[in-house]
Protein backbone atom coordinates (compact mmCIF):
# COMPACT_ATOMS: atom_id res chain seq x y z
CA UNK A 1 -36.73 7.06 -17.14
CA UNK A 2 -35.33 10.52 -16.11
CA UNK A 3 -38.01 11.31 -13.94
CA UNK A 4 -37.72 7.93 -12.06
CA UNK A 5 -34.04 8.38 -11.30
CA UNK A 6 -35.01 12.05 -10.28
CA UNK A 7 -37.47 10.56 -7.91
CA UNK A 8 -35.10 7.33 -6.66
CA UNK A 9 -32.05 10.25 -6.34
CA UNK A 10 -34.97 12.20 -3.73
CA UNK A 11 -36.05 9.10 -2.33
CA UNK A 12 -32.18 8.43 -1.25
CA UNK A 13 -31.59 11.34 0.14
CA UNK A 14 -34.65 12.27 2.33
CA UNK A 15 -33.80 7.81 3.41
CA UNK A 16 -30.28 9.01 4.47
CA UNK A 17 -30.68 12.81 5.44
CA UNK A 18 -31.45 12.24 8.63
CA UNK A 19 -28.60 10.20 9.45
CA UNK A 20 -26.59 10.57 11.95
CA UNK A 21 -22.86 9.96 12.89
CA UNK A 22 -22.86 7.33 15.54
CA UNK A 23 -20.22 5.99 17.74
CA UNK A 24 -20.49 2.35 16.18
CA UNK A 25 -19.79 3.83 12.53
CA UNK A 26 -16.97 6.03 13.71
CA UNK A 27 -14.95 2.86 15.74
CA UNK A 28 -15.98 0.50 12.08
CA UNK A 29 -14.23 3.25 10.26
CA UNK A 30 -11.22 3.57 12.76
CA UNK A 31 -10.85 -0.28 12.24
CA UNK A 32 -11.25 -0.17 8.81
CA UNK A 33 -8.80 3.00 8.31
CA UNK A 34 -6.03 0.33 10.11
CA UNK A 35 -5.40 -1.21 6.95
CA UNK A 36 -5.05 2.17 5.46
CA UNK A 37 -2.35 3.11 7.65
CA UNK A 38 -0.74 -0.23 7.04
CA UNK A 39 -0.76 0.98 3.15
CA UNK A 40 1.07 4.05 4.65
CA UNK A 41 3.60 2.17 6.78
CA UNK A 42 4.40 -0.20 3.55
CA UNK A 43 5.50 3.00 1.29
CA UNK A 44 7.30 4.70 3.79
CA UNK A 45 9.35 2.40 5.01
CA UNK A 46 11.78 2.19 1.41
CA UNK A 47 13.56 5.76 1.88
CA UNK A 48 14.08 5.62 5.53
CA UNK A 49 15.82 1.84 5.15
CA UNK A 50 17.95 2.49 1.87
CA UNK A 51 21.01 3.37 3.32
CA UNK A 52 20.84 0.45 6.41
CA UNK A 53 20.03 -1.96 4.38
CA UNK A 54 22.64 -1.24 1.17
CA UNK A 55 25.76 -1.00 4.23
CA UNK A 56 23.97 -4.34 5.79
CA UNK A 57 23.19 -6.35 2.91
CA UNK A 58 25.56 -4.69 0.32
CA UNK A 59 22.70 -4.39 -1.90
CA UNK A 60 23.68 -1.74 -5.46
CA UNK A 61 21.64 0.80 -6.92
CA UNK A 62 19.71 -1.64 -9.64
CA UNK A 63 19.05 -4.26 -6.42
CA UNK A 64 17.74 -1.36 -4.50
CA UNK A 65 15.75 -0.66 -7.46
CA UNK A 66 14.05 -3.91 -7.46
CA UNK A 67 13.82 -3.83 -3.72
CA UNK A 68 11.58 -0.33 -4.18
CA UNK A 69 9.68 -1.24 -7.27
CA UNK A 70 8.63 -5.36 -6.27
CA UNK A 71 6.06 -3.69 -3.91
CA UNK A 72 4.25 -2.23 -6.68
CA UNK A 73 4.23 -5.37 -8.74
CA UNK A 74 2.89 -7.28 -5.29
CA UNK A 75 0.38 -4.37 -5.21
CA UNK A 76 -0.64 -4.65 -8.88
CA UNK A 77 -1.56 -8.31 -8.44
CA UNK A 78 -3.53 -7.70 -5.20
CA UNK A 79 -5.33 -5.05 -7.19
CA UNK A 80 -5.93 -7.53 -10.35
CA UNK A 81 -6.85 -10.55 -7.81
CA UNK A 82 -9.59 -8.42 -5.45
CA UNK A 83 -12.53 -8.88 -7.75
CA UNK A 84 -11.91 -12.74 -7.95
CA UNK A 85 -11.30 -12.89 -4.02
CA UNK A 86 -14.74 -11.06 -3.73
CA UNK A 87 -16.55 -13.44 -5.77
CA UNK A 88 -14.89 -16.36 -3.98
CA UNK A 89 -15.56 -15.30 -0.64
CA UNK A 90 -19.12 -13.57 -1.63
CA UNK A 91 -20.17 -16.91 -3.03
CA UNK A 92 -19.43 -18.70 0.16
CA UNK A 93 -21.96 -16.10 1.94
CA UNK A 94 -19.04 -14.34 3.81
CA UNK A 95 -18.30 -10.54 3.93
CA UNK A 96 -16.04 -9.90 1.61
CA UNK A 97 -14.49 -6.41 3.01
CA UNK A 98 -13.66 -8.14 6.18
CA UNK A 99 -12.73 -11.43 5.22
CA UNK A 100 -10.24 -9.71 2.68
CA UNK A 101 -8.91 -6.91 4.85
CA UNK A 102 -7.74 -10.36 6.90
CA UNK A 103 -6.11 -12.32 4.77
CA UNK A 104 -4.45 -9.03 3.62
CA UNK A 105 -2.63 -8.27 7.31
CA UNK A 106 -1.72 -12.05 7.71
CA UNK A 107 0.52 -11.30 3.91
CA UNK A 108 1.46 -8.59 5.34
CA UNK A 109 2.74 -9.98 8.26
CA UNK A 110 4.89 -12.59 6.64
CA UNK A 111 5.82 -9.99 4.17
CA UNK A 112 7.49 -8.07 7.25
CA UNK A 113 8.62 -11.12 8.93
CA UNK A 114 10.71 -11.99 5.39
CA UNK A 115 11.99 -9.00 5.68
CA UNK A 116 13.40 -8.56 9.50
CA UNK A 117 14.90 -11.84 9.07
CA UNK A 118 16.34 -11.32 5.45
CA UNK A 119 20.05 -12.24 5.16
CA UNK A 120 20.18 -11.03 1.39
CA UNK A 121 18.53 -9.32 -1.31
CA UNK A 122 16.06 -12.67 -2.54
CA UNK A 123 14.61 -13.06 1.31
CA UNK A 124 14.47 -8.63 1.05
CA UNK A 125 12.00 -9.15 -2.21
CA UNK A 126 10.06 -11.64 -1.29
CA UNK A 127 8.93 -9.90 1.76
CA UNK A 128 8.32 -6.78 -0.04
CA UNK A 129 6.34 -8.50 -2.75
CA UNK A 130 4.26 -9.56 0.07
CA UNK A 131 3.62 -6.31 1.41
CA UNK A 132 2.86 -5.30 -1.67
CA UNK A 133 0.28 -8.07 -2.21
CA UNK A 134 -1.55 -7.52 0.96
CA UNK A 135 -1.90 -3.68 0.84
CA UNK A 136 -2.73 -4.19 -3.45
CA UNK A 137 -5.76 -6.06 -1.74
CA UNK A 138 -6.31 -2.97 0.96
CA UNK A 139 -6.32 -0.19 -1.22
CA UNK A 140 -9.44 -1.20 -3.01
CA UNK A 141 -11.16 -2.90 -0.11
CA UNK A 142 -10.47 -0.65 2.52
CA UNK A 143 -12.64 2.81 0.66
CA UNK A 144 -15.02 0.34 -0.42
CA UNK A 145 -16.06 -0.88 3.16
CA UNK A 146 -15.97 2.90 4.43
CA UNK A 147 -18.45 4.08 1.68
CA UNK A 148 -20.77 0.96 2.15
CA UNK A 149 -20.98 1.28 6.04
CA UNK A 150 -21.38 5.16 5.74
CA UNK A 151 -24.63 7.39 5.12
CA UNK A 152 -24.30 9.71 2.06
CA UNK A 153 -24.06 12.80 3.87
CA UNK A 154 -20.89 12.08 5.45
CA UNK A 155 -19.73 9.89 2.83
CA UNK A 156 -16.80 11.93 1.55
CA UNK A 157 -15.17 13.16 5.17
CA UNK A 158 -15.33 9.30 6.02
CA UNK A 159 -13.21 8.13 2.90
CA UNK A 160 -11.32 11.04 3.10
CA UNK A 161 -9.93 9.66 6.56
CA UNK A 162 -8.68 7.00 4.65
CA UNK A 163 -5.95 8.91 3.08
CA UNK A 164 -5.63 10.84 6.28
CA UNK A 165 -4.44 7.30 8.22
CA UNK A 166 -2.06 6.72 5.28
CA UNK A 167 -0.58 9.48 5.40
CA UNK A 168 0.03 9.28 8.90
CA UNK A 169 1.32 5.70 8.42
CA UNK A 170 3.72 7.68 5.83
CA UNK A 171 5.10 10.34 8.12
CA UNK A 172 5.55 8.09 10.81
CA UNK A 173 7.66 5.71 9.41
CA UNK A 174 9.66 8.24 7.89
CA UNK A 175 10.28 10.03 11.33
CA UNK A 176 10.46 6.62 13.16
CA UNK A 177 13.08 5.32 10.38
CA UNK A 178 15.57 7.92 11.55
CA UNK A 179 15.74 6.80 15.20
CA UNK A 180 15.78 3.02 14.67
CA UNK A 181 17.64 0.76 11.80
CA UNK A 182 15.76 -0.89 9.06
CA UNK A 183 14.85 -3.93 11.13
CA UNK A 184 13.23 -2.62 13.76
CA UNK A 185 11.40 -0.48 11.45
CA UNK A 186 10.28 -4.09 10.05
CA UNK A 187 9.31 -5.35 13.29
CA UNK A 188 7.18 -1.74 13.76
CA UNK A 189 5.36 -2.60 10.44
CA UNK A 190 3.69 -5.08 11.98
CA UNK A 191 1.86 -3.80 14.53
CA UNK A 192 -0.75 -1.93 12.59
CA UNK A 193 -1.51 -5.39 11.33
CA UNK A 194 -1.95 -7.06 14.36
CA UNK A 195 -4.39 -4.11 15.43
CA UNK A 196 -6.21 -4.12 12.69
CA UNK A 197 -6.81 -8.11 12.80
CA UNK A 198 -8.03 -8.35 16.41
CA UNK A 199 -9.95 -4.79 15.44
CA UNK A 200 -11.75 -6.74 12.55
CA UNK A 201 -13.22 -9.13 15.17
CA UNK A 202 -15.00 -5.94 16.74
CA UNK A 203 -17.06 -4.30 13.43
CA UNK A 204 -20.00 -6.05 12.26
CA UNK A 205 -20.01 -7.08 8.17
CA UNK A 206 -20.94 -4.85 5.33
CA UNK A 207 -24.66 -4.16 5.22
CA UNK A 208 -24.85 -3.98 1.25
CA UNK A 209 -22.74 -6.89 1.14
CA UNK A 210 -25.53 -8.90 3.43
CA UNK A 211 -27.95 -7.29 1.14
CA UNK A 212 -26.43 -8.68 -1.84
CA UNK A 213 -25.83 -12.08 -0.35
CA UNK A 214 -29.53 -12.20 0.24
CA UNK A 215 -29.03 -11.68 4.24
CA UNK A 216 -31.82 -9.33 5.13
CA UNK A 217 -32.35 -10.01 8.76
CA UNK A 218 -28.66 -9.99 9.72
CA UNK A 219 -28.64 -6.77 6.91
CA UNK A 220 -31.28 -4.80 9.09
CA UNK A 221 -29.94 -5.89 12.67
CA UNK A 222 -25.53 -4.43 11.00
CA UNK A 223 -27.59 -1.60 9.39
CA UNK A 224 -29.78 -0.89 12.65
CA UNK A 225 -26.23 -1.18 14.35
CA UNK A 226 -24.44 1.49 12.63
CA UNK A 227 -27.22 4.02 12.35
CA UNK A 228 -28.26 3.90 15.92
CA UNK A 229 -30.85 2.39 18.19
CA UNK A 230 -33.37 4.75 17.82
CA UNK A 231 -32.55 5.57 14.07
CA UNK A 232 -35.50 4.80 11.55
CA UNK A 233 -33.59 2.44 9.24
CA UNK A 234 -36.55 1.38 6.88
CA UNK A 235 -36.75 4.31 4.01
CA UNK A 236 -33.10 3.45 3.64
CA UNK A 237 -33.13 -0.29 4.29
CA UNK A 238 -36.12 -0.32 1.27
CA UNK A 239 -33.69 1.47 -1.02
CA UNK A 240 -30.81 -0.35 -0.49
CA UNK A 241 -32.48 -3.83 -1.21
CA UNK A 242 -34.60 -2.70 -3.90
CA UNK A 243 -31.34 -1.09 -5.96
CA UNK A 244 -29.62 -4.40 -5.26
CA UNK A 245 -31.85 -6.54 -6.78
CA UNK A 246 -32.44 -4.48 -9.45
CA UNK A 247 -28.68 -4.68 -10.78
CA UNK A 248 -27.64 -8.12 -9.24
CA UNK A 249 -28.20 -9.26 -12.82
CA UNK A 250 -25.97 -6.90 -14.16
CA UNK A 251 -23.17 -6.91 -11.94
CA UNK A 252 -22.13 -10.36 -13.32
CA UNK A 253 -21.11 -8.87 -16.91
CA UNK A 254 -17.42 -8.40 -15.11
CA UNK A 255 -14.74 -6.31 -17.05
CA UNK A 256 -15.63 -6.29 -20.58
CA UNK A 257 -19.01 -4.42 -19.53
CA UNK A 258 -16.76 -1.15 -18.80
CA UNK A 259 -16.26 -0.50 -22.75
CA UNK A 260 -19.44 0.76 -23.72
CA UNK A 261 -19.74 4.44 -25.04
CA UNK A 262 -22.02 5.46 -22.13
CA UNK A 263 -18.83 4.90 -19.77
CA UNK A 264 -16.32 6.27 -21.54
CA UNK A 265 -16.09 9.60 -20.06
CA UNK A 266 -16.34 8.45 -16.52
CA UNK A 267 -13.62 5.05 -17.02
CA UNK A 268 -11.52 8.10 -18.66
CA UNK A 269 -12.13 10.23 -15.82
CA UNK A 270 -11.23 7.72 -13.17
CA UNK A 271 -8.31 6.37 -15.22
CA UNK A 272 -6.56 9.98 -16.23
CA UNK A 273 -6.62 10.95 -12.47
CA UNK A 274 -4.45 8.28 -11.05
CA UNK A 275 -2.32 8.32 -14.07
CA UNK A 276 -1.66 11.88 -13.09
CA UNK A 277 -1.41 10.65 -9.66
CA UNK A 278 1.34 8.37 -9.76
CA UNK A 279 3.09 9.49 -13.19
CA UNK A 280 3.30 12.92 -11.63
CA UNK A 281 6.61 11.76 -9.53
CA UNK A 282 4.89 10.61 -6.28
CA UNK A 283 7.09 7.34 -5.77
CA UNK A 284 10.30 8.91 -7.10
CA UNK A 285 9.84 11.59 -4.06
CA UNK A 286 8.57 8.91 -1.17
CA UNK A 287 10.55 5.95 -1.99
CA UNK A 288 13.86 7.82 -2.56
CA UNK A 289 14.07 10.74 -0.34
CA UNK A 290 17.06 9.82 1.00
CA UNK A 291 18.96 10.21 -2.63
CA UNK A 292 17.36 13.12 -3.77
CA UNK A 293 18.82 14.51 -0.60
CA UNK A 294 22.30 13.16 -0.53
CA UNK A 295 22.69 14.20 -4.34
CA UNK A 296 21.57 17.42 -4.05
CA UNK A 297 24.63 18.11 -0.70
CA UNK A 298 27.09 16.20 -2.52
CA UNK A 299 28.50 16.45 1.18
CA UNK A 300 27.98 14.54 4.55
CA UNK A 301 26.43 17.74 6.16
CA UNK A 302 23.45 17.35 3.52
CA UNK A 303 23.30 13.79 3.94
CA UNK A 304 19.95 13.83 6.14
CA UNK A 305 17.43 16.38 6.66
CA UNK A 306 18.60 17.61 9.92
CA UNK A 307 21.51 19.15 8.24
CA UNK A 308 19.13 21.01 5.37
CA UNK A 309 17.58 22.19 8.50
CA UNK A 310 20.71 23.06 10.55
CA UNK A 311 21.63 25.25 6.83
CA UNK A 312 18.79 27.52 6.54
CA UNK A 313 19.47 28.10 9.93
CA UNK A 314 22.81 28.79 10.06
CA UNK A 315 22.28 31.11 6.67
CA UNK A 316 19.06 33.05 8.38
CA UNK A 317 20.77 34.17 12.00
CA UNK A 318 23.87 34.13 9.95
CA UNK A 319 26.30 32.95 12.40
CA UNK A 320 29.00 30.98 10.39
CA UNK A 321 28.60 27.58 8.94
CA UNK A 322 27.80 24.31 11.15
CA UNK A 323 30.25 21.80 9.24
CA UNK A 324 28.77 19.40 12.08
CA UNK A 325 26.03 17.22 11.21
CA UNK A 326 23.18 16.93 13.69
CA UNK A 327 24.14 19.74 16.70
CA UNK A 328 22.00 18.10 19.23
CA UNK A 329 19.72 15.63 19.93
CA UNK A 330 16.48 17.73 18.74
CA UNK A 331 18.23 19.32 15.42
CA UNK A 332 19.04 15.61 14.06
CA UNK A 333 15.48 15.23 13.66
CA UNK A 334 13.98 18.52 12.69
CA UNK A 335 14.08 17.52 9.20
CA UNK A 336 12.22 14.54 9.38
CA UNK A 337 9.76 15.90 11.63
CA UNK A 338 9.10 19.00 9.47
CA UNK A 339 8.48 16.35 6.68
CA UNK A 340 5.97 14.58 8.66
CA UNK A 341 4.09 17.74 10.11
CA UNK A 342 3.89 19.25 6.06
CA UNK A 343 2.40 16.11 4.91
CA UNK A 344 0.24 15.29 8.04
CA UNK A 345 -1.38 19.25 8.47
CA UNK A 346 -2.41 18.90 4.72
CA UNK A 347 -3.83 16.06 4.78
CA UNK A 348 -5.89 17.20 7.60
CA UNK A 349 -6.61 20.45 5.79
CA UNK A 350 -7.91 18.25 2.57
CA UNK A 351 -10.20 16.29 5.14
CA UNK A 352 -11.52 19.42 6.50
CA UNK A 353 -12.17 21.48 3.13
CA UNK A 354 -13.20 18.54 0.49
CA UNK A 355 -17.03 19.55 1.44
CA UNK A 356 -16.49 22.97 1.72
CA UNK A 357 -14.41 24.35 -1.40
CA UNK A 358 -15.11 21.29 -3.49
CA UNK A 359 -13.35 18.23 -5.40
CA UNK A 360 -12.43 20.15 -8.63
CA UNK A 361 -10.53 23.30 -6.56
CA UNK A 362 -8.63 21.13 -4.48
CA UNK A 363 -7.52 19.23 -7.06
CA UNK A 364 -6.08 22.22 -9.25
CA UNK A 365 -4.23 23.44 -6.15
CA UNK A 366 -3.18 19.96 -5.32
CA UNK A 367 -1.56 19.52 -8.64
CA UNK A 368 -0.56 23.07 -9.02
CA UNK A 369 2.12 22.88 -6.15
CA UNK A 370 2.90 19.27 -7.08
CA UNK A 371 3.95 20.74 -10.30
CA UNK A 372 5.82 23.83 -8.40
CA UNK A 373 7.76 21.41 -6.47
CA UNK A 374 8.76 19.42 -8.94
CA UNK A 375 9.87 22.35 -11.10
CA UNK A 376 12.30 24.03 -7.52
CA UNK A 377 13.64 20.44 -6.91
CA UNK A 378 14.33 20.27 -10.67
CA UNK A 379 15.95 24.14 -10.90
CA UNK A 380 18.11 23.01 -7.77
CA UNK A 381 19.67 20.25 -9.83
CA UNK A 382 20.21 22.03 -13.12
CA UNK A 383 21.79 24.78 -10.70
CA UNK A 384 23.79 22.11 -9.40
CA UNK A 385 25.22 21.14 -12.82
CA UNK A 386 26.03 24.86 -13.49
CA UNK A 387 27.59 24.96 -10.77
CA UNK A 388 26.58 27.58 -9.04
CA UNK A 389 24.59 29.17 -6.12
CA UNK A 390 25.95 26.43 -3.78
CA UNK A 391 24.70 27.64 -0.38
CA UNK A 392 21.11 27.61 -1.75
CA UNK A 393 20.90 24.01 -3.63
CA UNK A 394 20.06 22.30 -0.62
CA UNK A 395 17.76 24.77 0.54
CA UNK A 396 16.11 24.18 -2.92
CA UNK A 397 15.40 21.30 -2.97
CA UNK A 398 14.31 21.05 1.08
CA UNK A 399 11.53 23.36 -0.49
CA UNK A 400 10.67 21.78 -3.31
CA UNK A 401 10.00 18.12 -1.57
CA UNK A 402 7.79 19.88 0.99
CA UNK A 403 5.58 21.80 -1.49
CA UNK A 404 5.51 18.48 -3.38
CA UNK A 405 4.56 16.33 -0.56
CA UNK A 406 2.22 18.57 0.87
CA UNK A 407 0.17 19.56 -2.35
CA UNK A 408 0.04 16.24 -2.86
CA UNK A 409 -1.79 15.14 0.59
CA UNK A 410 -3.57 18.05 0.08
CA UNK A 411 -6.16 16.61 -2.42
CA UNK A 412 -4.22 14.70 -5.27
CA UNK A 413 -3.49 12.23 -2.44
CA UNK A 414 -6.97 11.02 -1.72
CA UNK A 415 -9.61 13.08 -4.24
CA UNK A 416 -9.11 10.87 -6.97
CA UNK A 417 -10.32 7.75 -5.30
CA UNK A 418 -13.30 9.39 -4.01
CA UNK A 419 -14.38 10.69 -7.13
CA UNK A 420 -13.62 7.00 -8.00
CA UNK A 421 -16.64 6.13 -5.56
CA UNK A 422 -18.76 9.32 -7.08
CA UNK A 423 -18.83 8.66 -11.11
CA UNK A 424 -18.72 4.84 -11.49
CA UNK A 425 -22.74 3.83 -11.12
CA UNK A 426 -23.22 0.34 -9.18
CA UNK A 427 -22.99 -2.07 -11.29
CA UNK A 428 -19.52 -1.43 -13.24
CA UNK A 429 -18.34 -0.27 -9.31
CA UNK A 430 -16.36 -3.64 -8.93
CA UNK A 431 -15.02 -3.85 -12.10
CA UNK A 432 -14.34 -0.20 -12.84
CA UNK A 433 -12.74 0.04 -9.18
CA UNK A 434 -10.53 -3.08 -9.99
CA UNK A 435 -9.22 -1.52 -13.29
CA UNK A 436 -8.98 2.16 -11.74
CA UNK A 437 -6.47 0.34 -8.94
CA UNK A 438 -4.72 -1.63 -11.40
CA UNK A 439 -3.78 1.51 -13.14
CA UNK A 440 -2.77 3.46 -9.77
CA UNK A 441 -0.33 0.53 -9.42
CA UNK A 442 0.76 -0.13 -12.75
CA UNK A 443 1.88 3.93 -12.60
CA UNK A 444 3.68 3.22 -8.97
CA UNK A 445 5.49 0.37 -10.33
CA UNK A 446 7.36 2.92 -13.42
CA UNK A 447 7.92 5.70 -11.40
CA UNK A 448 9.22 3.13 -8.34
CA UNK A 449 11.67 0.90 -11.04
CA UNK A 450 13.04 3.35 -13.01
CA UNK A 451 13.82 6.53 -10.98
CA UNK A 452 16.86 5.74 -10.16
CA UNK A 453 17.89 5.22 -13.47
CA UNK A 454 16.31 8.49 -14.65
CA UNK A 455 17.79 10.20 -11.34
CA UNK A 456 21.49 8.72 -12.79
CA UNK A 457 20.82 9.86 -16.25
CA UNK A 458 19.62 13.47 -15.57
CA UNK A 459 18.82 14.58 -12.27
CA UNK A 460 17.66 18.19 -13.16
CA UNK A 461 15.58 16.55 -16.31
CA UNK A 462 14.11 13.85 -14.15
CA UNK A 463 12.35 16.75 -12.12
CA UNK A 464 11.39 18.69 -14.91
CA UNK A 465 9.85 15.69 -16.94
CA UNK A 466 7.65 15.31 -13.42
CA UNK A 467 6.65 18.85 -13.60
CA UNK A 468 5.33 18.61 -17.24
CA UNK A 469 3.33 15.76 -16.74
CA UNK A 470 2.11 17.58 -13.59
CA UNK A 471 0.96 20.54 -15.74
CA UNK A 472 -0.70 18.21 -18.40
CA UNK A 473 -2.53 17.10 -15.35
CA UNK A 474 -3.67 20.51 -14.31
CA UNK A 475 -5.37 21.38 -17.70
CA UNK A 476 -7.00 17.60 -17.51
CA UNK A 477 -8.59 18.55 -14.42
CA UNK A 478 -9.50 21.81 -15.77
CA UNK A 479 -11.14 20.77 -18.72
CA UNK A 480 -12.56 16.69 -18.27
CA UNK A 481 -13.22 16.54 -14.26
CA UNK A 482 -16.57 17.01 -13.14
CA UNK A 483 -17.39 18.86 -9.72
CA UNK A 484 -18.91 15.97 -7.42
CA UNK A 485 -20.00 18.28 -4.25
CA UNK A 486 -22.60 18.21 -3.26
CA UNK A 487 -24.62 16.19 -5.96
CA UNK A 488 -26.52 12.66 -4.96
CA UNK A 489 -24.51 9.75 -6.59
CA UNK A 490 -27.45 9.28 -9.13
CA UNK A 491 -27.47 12.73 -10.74
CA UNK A 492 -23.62 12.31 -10.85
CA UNK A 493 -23.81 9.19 -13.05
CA UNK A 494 -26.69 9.99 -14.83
CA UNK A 495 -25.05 13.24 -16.09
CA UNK A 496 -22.37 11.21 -17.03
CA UNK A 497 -23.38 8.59 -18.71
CA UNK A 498 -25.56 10.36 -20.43
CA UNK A 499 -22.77 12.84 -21.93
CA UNK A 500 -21.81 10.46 -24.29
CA UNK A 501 -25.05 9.45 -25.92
């Protein structure tokens, strides 16, 4: 049995080897990556809109809360829901990427639309929750269309453009929230939508879904498509229909199939990393920049990043203090901007060095300076309490969110859900994925509702509880996470489900 998956691992990669990177598969991923940047635009938008919409809608701290949070609870039941959309829509003979990625910008849309033309908290939640819905939906369908249109060998730079568009859907609405109030920055959010639903119209169907669905023709003709006109399609056109029919019977044993010893190690795998993901603080620091900030000034000038800015200035040419919030026009947004640029250059730098240095080393590194900045933004706040070193507080914690932020995009970000795609063999993929997205969520949503609260009890101890879990996460990775470069997807799950037995 061994020697047969040695031979179908060779088989696949000679079939996709000689693959290249067309200009049909780049503009299906651009379309695809759309919905990724909506995902982006939908988590950003919370910390830029706090303060507009508490003086607008006199919303409190525990309304806010819910405000933050619903998303996650939207996203949780889009994530719960996907499987059952795919095998409604799959059983009707329609792609289910595409159809889904759909429906999930038109919820979006109305989720935005409920929320430009909210007149009070219950119209405010509503919309989120369907934000949160439709981008529950896009976080699992979007990588899965990406690694089912893309040949192996470029398989992990493709999905790792995913979180590169999400991130830039992140930093953008945090630098565009700080020239335009919260309903404009509504009306923005749905854009990307828009694009990506006329976009959808222009990329041709999933070629394993058309396998599965028993489509050959139109399978060869998408596959032919994205592979090129002159590209010889049939090694990996054989392979692709033969290992579909060989697990379509097993793919129907849905969620109770995952608990079986021989996928233990990879469901704990998948699980552990986005508990470490989300648990680690990421939600606390993107949904509620804006508080972290104000508490750690306790003044106006410290009420925005422009002033943090405007302070390490005035303390490094030491000329005097600048009691003036934003100087000029380009100061008021050097804050934001240096936000954006941290997260977006690291995210780039992740895309660029997944296939290089590997999974495992970007990972460590990822959650080592997750755990750093946790640990300054933390000191800053215990400082705080002491009362003392004043001038530097706010410089503190302007550190310590940037090293978070941008350890995080560098792999802990995006890494987990492509080692998602590496360890979970084919026929637990649906299931597993829908489980492994359930839990990302299901993390989001605690961090999202109760950070404030934490934030109120302790703000220094909040931190520091984010750092620990942060280091737990390092020695996880250390000790339980397998190195994925560079290895065929069979050897991967063969060595792991064969740990276990």
């Amino acid at each position: 049995m061994e020697e047969g998956a040695r031979t179908t691992t060779r088989t696949a990669l000679l079939s996709e080897s000689s693959s290249t990177t067309t200009l049909n598969l780049v503009l299906s991923t651009l379309v695809a990556t759309c919905g990724s940047y909506t995902f982006g635009n939908a988590v950003g938008y919370s910390s830029p809109a706090e303060s507009g919409i508490e003086d607008d809608l006199g919303l409190n701290t525990a309304e806010y809360s819910i405000f933050g949070s619903i998303l996650t609870i939207g996203a949780m039941l889009g994530a719960v829901f996907s499987g059952k959309i795919a095998d409604f829509i799959g059983r009707r003979g329609y792609c289910f990427e595409k159809q889904a990625m759909g429906v999930s910008e038109i919820i979006c849309i109305l989720g935005w639309l409920a929320i430009l033309f909210s007149k009070d908290a219950w119209w405010l939640d509503i919309g989120r929750f369907l934000v949160g819905c439709g981008i529950g939906v896009l976080s699992y369908v979007v990588p899965v269309y990406i690694a089912e249109i893309t040949p192996k060998n470029v398989r992990g730079t493709f999905t790792s453009f995913s979180q590169l568009m999400i991130g830039f859907g992140q930093a953008l609405t945090f630098l565009t929230g700080s020239l335009v109030n919260w309903r404009t920055l509504a009306l923005i959010g749905i854009i990307p939508c828009l694009v990506h639903l006329l976009g959808l119209f222009l990329v041709p169907e999933s070629p394993r879904w058309l396998a599965k669905c028993g489509r050959i023709k139109e399978f060869e003709a998408v596959l032919q498509f994205l592979r090129g006109e002159n590209a010889d399609i049939s090694q990996e056109a054989a392979d692709i229909i033969e290992y579909t029919e060989n697990i379509q019977w097993i793919s129907e044993d849905g969620i109770l199939y995952l608990f079986q010893r021989k996928y233990a190690y990879s469901i704990l795998v998948g699980v552990g990393l986005m508990v470490f993901q989300q648990l680690g603080g990421l939600n606390g620091f993107t949904f509620y920049t804006s508080v972290i900030f104000e508490s750690a000034g306790k003044l106006r000038d410290y009420s925005n990043y422009s002033c943090l800015i405007e302070r390490i200035i005035s303390i490094i040419i030491e000329k005097g203090r600048h009691n003036s919030c934003c100087m000029t026009g380009f100061s008021s947004k050097l804050g934001t901007i240096a936000a954006a640029v941290v997260q977006i250059l690291m995210t780039v730098l992740g895309v660029l060095f997944i296939d290089k240095c590997g999974r495992r080393p970007l990972l460590l590194i990822s959650v080592a300076g997750t755990c750093l900045g946790c640990f300054l933004t933390g000191l800053s706040f215990f400082l705080q309490d002491l009362q003392s070193g004043k001038e530097l507080i706010p410089i503190l914690v302007l550190i310590g969110v940037l090293v978070f932020l941008g350890s995080f995009q560098l792999g802990l970000a995006g890494i987990p859900w492509i080692i998602m795609s590496e360890i979970f063999p084919i026929n637990i993929m649906v299931s597993a994925g829908s489980l492994v997205t359930f839990v990302s969520w299901v993390g989001a949503w605690i961090i999202a509702v109760t950070f404030n609260f934490s934030f109120g009890w302790s703000t220094a101890g909040t931190f520091f509880i984010f750092a620990g879990i942060c280091g737990v996460g390092i020695l996880f990775i250390a000790k339980l996470v397998p190195e994925t470069k560079g290895r065929a997807l069979e050897e991967i799950q063969i060595s792991i489900t064969h740990s276990l037995q």
